[in-house]
Every structure is written in C-alpha cells, then in structure tokens.
Protein backbone atom coordinates (compact mmCIF):
# COMPACT_ATOMS: atom_id res chain seq x y z
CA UNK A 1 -132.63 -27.43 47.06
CA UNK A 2 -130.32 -28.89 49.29
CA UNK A 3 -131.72 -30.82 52.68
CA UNK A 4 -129.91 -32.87 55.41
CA UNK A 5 -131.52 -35.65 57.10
CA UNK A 6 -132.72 -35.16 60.75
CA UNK A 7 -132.67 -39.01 61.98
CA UNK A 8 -130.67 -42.32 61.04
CA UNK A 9 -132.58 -44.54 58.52
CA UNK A 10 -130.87 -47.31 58.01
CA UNK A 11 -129.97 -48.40 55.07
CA UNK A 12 -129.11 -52.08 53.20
CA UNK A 13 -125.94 -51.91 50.76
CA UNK A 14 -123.60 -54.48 49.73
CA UNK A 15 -121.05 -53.68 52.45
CA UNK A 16 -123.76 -54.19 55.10
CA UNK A 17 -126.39 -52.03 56.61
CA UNK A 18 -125.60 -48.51 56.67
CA UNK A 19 -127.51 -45.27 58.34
CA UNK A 20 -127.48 -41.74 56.66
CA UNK A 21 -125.58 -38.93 58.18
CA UNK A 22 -125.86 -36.14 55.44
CA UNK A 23 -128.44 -36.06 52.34
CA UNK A 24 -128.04 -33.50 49.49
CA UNK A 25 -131.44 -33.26 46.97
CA UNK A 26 -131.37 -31.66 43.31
CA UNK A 27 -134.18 -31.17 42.12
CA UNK A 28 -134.61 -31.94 38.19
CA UNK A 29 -136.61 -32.00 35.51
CA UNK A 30 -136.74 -32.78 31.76
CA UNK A 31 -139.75 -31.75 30.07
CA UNK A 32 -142.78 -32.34 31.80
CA UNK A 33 -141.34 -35.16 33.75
CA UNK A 34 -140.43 -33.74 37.79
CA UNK A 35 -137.52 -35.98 39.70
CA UNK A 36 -134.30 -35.56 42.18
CA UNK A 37 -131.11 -37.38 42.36
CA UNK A 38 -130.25 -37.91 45.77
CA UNK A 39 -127.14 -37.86 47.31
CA UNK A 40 -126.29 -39.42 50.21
CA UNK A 41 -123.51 -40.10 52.85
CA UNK A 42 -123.98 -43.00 54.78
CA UNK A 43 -122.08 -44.81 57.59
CA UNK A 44 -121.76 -48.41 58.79
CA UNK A 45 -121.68 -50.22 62.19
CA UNK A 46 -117.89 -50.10 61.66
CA UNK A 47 -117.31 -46.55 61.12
CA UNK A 48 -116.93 -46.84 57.03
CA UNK A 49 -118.38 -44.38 54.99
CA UNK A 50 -120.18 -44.55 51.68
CA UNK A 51 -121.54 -42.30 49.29
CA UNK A 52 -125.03 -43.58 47.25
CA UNK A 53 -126.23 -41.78 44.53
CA UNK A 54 -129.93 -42.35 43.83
CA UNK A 55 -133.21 -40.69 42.49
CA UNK A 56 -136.62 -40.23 43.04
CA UNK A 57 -139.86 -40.08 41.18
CA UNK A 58 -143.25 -39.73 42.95
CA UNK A 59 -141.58 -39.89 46.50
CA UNK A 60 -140.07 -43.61 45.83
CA UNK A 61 -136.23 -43.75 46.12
CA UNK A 62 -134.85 -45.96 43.53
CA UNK A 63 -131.19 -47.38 42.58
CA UNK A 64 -130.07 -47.24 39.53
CA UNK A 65 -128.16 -44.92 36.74
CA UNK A 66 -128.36 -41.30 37.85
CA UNK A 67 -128.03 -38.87 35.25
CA UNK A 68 -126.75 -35.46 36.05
CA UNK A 69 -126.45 -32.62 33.43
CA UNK A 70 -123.47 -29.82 33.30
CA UNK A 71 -125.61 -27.29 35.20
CA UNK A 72 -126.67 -30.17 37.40
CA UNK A 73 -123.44 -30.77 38.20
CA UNK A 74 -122.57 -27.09 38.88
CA UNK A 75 -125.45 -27.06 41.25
CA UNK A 76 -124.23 -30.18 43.04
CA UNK A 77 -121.17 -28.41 43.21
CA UNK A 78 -122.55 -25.57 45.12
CA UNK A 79 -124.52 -27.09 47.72
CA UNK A 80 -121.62 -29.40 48.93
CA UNK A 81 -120.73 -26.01 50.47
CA UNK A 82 -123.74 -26.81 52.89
CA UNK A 83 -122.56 -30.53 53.69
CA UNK A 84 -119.51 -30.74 54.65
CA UNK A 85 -119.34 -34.21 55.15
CA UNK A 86 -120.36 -35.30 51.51
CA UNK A 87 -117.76 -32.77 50.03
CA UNK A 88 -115.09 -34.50 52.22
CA UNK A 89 -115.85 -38.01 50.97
CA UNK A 90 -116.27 -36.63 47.71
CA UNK A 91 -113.98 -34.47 46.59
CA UNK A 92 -111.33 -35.53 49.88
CA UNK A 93 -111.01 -31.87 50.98
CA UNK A 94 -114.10 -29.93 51.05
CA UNK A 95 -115.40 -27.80 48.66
C-alpha cells in the first residue's frame, strides 16, 4: 500500500526544482478503472519542504485534481504512521 522512495528524483515545481524524500501510494479504484494518488514529500536546494499530491494511471504520474474518498482518506490516515516525515508536514505533529 504504502512505499517510500529509495533515491532522489528530482522534481520541477513552481518554487524550483525539488527531490523526493518520502512517497506514500493508495491504491484506488472505481469500477473497472485501476489508479493511485500519490503522495509525496519533497525538498528543495534550500531546505524547504513541499507536499504534492498526484495520481497515476498506467504507470504515468500526472498533476492535477486528486480525488480521495472517506475510506481513502482513512487509509491515508493510517499509513502516515509509516512516514513520518509526510505526517509532520501534514498534519504538523505526526500522526
């Protein structure tokens, strides 16, 4: 459910470019139709961190609106337990 990334990709955002530190994958799916929302903690040059949402369909990460349900969100919930960084910059105190 839940994986963390082994090596720093880097990564363009608005702020700069940016390399991940800690990834967190749900796996979803509505209907027939198999994706994941991604989340991801990233880090610039300078030391700032950033949290990207994203998803994925047929291995390509896209930008966009990510839609998470109730029990999706439970889920997400539970595996910040395993990424400790995320849960800091999301919730500002762990899970």
């Amino acid at each position: 459910m839940a994986t963390r990334t082994s090596r720093p990709k880097t990564t363009t955002t608005p702020w700069g470019a940016a390399h991940a530190v800690e990834q967190l994958t749900l796996q979803q799916r509505a209907g027939e139709k198999r994706f994941a929302s991604l989340v991801q903690l990233l880090e610039t040059d300078k030391g700032e961190r950033l949290v990207r949402f994203a998803y994925t369909t047929d291995g390509a990460t896209r930008r966009g609106p990510v839609t998470l349900r109730q029990r999706d969100l439970e889920r997400l919930r539970a595996a910040l337990a395993e990424h400790p960084g995320l849960a800091e910059a999301i919730l500002g105190g762990g899970a």
